[in-house]
C-alpha atoms as a PDB file:
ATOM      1  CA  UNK A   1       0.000   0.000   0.000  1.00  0.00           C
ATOM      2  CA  UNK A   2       2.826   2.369   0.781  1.00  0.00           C
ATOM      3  CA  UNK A   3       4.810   1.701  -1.939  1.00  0.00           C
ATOM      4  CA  UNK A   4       1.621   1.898  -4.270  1.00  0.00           C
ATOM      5  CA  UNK A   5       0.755   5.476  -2.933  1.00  0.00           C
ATOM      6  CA  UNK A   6       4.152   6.158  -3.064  1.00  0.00           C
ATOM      7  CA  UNK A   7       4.421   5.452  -6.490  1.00  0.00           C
ATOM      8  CA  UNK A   8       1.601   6.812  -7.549  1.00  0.00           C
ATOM      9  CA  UNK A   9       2.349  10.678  -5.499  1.00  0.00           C
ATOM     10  CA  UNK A  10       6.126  10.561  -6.713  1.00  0.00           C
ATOM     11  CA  UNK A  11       5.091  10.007 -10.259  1.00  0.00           C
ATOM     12  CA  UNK A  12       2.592  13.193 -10.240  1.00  0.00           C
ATOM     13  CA  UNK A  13       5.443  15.155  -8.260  1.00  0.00           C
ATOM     14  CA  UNK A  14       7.632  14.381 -11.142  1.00  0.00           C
ATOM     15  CA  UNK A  15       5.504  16.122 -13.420  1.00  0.00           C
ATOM     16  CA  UNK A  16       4.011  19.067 -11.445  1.00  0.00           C
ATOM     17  CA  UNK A  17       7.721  19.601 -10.845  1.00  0.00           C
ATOM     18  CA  UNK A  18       8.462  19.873 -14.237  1.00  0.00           C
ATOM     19  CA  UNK A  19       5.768  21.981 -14.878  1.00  0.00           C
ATOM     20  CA  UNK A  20       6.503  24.242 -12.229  1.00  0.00           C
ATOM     21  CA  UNK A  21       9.832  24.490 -13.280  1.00  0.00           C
ATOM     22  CA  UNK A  22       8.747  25.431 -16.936  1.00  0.00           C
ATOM     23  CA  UNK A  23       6.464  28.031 -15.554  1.00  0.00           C
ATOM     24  CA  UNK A  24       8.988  29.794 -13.122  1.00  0.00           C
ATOM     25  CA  UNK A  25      11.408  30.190 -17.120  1.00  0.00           C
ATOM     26  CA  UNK A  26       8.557  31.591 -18.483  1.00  0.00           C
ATOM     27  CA  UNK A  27       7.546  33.956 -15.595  1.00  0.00           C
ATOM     28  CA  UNK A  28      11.558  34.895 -15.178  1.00  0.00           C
ATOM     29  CA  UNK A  29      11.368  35.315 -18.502  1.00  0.00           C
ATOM     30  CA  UNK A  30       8.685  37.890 -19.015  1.00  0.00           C
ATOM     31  CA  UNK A  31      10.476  39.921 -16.277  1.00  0.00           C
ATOM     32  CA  UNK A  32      13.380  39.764 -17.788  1.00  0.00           C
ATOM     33  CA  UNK A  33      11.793  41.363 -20.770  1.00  0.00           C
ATOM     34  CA  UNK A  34       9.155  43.470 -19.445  1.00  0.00           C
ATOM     35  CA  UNK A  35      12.766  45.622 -17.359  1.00  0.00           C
ATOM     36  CA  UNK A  36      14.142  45.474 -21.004  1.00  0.00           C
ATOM     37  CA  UNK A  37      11.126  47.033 -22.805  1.00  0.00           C
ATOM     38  CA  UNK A  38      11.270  49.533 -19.954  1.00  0.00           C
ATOM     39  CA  UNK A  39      14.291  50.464 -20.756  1.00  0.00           C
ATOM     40  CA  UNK A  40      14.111  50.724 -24.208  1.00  0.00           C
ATOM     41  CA  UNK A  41      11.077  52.361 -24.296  1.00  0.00           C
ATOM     42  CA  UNK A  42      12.245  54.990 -22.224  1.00  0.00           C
ATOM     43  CA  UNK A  43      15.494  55.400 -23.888  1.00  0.00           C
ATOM     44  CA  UNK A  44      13.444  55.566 -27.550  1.00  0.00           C
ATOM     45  CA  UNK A  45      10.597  58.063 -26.807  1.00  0.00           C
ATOM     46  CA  UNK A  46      12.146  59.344 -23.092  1.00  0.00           C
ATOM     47  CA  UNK A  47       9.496  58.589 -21.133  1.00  0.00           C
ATOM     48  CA  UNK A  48       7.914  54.817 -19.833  1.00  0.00           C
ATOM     49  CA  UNK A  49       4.984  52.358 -18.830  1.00  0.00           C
ATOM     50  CA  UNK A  50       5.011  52.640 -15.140  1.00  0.00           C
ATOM     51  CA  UNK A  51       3.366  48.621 -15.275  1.00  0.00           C
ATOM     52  CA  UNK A  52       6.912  47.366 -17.151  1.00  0.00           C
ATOM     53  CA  UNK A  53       9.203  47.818 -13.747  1.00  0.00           C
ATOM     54  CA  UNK A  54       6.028  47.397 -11.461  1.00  0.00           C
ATOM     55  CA  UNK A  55       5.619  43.932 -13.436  1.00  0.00           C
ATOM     56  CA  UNK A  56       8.520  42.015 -11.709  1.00  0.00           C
ATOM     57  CA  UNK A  57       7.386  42.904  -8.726  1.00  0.00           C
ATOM     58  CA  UNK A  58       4.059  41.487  -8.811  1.00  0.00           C
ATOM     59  CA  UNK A  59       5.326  37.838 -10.624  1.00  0.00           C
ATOM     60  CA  UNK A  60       8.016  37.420  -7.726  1.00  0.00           C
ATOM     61  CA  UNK A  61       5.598  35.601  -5.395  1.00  0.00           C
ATOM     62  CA  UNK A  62       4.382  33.796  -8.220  1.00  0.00           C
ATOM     63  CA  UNK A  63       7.735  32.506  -8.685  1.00  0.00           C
ATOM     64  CA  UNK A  64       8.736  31.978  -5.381  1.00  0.00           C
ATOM     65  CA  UNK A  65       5.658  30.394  -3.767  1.00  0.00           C
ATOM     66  CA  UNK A  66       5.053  27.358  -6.320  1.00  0.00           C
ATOM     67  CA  UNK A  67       9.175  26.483  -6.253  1.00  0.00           C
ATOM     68  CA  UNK A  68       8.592  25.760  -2.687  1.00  0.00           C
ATOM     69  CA  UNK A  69       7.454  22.272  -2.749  1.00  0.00           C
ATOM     70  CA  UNK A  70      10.096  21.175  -5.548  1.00  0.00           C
ATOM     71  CA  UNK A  71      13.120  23.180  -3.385  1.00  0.00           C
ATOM     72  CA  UNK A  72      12.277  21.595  -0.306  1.00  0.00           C
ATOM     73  CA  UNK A  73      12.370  17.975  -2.292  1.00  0.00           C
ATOM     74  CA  UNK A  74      15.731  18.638  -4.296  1.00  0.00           C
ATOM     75  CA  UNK A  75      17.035  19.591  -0.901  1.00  0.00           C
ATOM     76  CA  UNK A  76      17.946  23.295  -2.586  1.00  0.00           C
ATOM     77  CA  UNK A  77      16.358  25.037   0.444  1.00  0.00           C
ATOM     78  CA  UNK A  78      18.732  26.694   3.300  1.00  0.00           C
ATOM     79  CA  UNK A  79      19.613  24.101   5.984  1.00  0.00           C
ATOM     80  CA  UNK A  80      22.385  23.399   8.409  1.00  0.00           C
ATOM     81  CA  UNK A  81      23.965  19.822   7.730  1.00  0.00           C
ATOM     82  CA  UNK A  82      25.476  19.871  11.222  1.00  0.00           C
ATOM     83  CA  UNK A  83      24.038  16.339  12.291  1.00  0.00           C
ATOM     84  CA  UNK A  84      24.542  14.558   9.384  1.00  0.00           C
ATOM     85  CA  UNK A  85      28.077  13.265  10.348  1.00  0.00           C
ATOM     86  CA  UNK A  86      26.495  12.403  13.932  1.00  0.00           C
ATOM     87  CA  UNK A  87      23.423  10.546  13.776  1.00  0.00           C
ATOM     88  CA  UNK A  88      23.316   6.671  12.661  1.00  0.00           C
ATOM     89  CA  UNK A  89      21.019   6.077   9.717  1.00  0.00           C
ATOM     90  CA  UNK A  90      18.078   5.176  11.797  1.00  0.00           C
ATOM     91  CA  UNK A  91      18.214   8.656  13.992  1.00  0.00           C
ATOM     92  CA  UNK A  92      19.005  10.290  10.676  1.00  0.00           C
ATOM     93  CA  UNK A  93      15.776   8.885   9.056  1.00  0.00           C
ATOM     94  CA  UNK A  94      13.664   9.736  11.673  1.00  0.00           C
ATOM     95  CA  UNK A  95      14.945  13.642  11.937  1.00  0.00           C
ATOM     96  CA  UNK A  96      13.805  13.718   8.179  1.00  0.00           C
ATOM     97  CA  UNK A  97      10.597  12.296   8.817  1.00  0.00           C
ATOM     98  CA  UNK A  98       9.878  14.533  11.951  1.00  0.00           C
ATOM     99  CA  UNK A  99      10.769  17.542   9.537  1.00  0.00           C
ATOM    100  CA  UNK A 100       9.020  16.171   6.790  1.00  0.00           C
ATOM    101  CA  UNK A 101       5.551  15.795   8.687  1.00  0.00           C
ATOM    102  CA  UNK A 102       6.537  19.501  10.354  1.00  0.00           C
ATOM    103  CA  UNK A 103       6.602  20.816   6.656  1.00  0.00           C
ATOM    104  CA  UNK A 104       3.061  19.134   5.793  1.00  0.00           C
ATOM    105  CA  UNK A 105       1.133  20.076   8.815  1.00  0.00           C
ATOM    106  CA  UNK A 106       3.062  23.815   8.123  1.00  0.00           C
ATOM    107  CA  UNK A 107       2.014  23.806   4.625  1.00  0.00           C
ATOM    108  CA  UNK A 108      -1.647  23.035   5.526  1.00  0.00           C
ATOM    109  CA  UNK A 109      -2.006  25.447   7.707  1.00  0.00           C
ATOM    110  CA  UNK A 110      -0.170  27.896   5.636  1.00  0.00           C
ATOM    111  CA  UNK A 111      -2.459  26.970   2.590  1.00  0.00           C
ATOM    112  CA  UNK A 112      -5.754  27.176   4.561  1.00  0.00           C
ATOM    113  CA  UNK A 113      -4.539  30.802   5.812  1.00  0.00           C
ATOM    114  CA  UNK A 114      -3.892  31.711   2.533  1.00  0.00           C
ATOM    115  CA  UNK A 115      -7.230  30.570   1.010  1.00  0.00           C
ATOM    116  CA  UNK A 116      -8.782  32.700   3.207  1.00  0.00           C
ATOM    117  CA  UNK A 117      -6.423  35.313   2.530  1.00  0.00           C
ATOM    118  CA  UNK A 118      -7.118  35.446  -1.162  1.00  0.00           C
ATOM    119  CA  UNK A 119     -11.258  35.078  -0.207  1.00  0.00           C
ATOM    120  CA  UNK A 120     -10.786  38.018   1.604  1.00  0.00           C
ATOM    121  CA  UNK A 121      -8.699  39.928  -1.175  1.00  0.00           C
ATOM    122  CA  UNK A 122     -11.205  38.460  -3.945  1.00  0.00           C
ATOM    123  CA  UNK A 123     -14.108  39.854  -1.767  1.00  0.00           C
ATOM    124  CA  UNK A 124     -13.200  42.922  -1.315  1.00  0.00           C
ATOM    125  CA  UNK A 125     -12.565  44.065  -4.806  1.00  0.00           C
ATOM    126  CA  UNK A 126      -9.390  45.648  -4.631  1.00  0.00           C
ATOM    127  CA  UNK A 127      -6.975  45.926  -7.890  1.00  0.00           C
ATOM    128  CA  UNK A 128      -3.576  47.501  -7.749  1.00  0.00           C
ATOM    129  CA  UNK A 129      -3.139  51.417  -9.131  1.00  0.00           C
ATOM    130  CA  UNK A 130      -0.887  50.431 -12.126  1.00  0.00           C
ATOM    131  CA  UNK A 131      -1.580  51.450 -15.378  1.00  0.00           C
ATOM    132  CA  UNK A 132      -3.131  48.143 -15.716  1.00  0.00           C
ATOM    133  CA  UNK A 133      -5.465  47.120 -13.432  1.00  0.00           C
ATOM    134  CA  UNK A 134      -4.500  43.806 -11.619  1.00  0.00           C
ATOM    135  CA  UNK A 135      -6.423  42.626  -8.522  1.00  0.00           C
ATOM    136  CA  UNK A 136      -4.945  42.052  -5.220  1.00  0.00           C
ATOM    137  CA  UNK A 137      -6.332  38.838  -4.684  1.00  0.00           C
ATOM    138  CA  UNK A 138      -4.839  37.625  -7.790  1.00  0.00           C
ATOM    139  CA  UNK A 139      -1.192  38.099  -6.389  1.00  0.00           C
ATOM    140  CA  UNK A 140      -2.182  36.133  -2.877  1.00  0.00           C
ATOM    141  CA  UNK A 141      -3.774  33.430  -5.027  1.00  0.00           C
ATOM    142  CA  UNK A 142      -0.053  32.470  -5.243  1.00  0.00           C
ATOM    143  CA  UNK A 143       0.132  31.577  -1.365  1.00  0.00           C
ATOM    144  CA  UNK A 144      -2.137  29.220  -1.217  1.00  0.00           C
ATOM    145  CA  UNK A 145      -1.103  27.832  -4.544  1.00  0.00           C
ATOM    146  CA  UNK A 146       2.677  27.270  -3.347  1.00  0.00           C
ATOM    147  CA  UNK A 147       1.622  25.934  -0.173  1.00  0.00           C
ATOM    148  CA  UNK A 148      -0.951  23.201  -1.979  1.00  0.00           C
ATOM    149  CA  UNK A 149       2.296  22.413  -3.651  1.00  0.00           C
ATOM    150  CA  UNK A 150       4.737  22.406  -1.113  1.00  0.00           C
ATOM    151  CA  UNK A 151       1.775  20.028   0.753  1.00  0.00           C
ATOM    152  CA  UNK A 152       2.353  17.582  -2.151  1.00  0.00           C
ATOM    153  CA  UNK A 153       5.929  17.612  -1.969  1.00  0.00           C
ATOM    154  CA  UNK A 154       6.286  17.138   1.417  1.00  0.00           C
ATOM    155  CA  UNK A 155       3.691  14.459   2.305  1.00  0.00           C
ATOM    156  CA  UNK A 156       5.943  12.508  -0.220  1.00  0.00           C
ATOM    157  CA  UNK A 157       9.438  13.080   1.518  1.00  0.00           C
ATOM    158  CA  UNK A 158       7.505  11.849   4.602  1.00  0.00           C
ATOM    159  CA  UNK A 159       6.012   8.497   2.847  1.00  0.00           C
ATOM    160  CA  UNK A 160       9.547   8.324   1.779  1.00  0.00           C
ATOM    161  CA  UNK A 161      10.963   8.404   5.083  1.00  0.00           C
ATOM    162  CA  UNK A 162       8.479   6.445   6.327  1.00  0.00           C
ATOM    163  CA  UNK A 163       9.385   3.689   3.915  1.00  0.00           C
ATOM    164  CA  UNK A 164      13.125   3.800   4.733  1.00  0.00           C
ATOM    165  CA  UNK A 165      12.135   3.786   8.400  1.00  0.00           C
ATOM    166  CA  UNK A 166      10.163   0.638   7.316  1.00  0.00           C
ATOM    167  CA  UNK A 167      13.417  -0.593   5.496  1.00  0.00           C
ATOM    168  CA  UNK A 168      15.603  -0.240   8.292  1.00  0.00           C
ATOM    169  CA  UNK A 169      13.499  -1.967  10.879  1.00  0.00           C
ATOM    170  CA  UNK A 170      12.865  -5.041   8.829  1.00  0.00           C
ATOM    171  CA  UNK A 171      16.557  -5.084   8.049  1.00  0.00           C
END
């Protein structure tokens, strides 16, 4: 049953991951080019689209909030390695499953306070004073987005841990 689930989350992982990564070129990408065009633009007629430099601001927590869950299972997030050379490979695997099953029940909660967050936004109406009109609740939608994510990702580092845990006992 483990293994099946397992299988099954790691294989839908894979490709959300991939996705993911595809979408955080593309979003680098079009801030990338939306500073350019501001620059140009300006430097052609002298004056600029206040929404080109306000642009990159906006996509940056659409870029960082859905590359949680893949950073956290490439291991590319900030952490101290300091009792890796300690612990045995039993202790080891259960530190990683205590922090993996701290990251789920932290993403939940981070991704139910964030659904409400974006209700909230969405209900009130609100849209940023650009030149283009984008609504608030559009850029919190990426909250509880990353955190469904990072939810994903983590639930299978702990079935993973949990299965090595499994693996050493029998063993």
């Amino acid at each position: 049953m483990l293994n099946a689930t397992l299988a099954l989350l790691s294989a839908a992982n894979e490709r959300l991951e991939k996705a993911i990564y595809l979408f955080a070129m593309f979003l680098v990408a079009n801030m990338v080019l939306a500073l350019f065009l501001s620059a140009l633009i300006r430097y052609m007629s002298g004056t600029g689209y206040d929404w080109f430099i306000e642009l990159p601001p906006i996509l940056t927590s659409w870029l960082v909030f859905p590359l949680l869950g893949p950073l956290l299972k490439s291991g590319s997030h900030i952490k101290v390695d300091l009792l890796n050379n300690v612990l045995n490979p039993w202790q080891f695997t259960v530190l990683r499953f205590v922090i993996a099953s701290i990251a789920v029940l932290s993403s939940i909660v981070f991704l139910i306070a964030g659904i409400e967050a974006t209700n909230l936004y969405f209900m009130l109406g609100q849209v940023m004073e650009l030149e283009i009109e984008i609504p608030i609740w559009w850029v919190y939608l990426a909250f509880p987005t990353g955190f469904g994510i990072m939810t994903l990702f983590a639930t299978e580092l702990m079935l993973v841990e949990l299965k090595k845990l499994r693996d050493l006992a029998r063993g």
